[in-house]
Protein backbone atom coordinates (compact mmCIF):
# COMPACT_ATOMS: atom_id res chain seq x y z
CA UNK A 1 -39.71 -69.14 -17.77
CA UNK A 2 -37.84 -66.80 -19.69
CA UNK A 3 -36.78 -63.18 -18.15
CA UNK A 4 -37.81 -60.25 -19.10
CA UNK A 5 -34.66 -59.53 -21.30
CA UNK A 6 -35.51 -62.07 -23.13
CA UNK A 7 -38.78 -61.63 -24.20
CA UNK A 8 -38.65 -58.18 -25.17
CA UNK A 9 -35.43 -59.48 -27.87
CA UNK A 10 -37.59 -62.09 -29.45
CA UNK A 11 -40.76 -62.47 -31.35
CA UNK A 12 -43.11 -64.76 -32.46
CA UNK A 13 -44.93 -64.84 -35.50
CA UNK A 14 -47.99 -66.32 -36.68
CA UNK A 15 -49.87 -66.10 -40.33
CA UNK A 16 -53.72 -66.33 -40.97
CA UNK A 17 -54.04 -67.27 -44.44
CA UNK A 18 -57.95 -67.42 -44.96
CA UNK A 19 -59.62 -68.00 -48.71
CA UNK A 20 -62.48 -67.33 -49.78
CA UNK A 21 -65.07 -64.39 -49.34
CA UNK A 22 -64.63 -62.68 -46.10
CA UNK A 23 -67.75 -60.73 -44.89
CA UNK A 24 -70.24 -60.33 -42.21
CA UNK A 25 -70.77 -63.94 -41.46
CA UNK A 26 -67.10 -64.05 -40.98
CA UNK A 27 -66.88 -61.60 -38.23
CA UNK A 28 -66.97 -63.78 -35.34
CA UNK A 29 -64.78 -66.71 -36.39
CA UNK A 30 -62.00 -64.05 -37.66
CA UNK A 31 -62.60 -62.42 -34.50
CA UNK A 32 -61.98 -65.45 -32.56
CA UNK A 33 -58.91 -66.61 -34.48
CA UNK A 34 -57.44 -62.88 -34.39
CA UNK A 35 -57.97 -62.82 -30.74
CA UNK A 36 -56.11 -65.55 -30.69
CA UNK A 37 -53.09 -64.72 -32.36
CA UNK A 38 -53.14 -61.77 -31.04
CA UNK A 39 -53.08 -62.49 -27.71
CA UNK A 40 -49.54 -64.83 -28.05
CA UNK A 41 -47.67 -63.50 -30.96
CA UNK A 42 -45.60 -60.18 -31.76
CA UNK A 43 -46.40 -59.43 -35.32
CA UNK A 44 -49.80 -61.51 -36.92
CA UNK A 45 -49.26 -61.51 -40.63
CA UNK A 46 -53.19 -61.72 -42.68
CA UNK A 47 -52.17 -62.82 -45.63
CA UNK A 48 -55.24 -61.94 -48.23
CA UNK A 49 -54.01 -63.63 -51.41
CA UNK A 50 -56.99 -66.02 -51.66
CA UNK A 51 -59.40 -63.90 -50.10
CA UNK A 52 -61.55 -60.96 -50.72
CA UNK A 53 -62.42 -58.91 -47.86
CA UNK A 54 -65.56 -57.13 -48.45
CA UNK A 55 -67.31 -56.16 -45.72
CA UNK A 56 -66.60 -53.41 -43.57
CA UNK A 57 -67.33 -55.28 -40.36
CA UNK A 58 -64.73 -57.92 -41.45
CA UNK A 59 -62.04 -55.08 -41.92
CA UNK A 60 -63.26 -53.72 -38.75
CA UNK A 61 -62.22 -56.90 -37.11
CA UNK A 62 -58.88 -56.59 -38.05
CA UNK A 63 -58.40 -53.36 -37.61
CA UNK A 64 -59.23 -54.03 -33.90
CA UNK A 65 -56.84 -56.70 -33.58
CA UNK A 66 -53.88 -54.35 -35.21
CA UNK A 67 -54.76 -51.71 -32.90
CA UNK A 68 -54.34 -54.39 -30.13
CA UNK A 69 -51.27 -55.70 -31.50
CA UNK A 70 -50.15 -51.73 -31.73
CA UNK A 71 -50.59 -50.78 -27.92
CA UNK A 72 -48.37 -53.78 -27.18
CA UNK A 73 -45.78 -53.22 -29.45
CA UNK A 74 -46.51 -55.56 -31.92
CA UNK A 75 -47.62 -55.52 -35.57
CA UNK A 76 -50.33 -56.90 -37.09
CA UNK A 77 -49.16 -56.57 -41.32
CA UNK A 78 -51.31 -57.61 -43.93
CA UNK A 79 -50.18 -58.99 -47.58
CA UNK A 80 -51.94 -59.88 -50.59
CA UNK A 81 -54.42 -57.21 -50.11
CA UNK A 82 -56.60 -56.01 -53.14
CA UNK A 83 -57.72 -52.94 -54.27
CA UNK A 84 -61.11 -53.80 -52.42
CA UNK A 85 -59.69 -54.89 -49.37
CA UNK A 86 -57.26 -51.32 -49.00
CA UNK A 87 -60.10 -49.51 -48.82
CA UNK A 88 -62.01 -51.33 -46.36
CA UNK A 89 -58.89 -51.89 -44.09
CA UNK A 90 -58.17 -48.07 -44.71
CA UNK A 91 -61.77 -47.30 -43.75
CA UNK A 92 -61.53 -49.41 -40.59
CA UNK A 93 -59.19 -47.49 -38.68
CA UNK A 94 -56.31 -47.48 -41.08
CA UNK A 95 -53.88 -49.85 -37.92
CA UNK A 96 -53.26 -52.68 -40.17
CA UNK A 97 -49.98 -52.34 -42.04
CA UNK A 98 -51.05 -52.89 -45.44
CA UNK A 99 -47.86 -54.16 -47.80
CA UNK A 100 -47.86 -52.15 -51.15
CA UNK A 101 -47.96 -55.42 -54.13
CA UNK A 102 -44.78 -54.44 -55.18
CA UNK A 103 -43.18 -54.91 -51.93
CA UNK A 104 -45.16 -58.14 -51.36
């Protein structure tokens, strides 16, 4: 078991790469998967390169899993995001670190 020391020096990260349309039928498997990586890693990267996020209770979703991430300290950062899928996480709650393309 490591010490506390330890853990607080070192992260672990995890990437959700998901393709395809994301919406409202998607709610409960992203849900489950965020949870997920939530729950173990430091920083959860959503990389949105082959998706488009669409619905507002998908962005929801990971907004709630950021803001999770946030009151532990850790990160949730998401890349690859469209114009579309800004808005909606910026809607949500605005706790998801949205890269800028440029930066990407």
């Amino acid at each position: 078991m490591l010490d506390t020391a330890t853990q607080a020096d070192s992260w672990l990260t995890a990437t959700l790469r998901p393709a395809g349309i994301i919406d409202r039928d998607d709610t409960d498997r992203l849900r489950d998967v965020l949870g997920a990586l939530a729950a173990s890693a430091s920083l959860v990267v959503v990389d949105l390169e082959a998706a488009a996020l669409r619905s507002p209770a998908a962005a929801a979703v990971i907004d709630d899993a950021a803001h999770g991430l946030e009151r532990r300290g850790g990160c949730l950062l998401c890349v690859g995001a469209d114009d579309g899928a800004r808005r909606a996480l910026a809607t949500a709650g605005g706790h998801a670190v949205v890269l800028d393309g440029a930066a990407a």
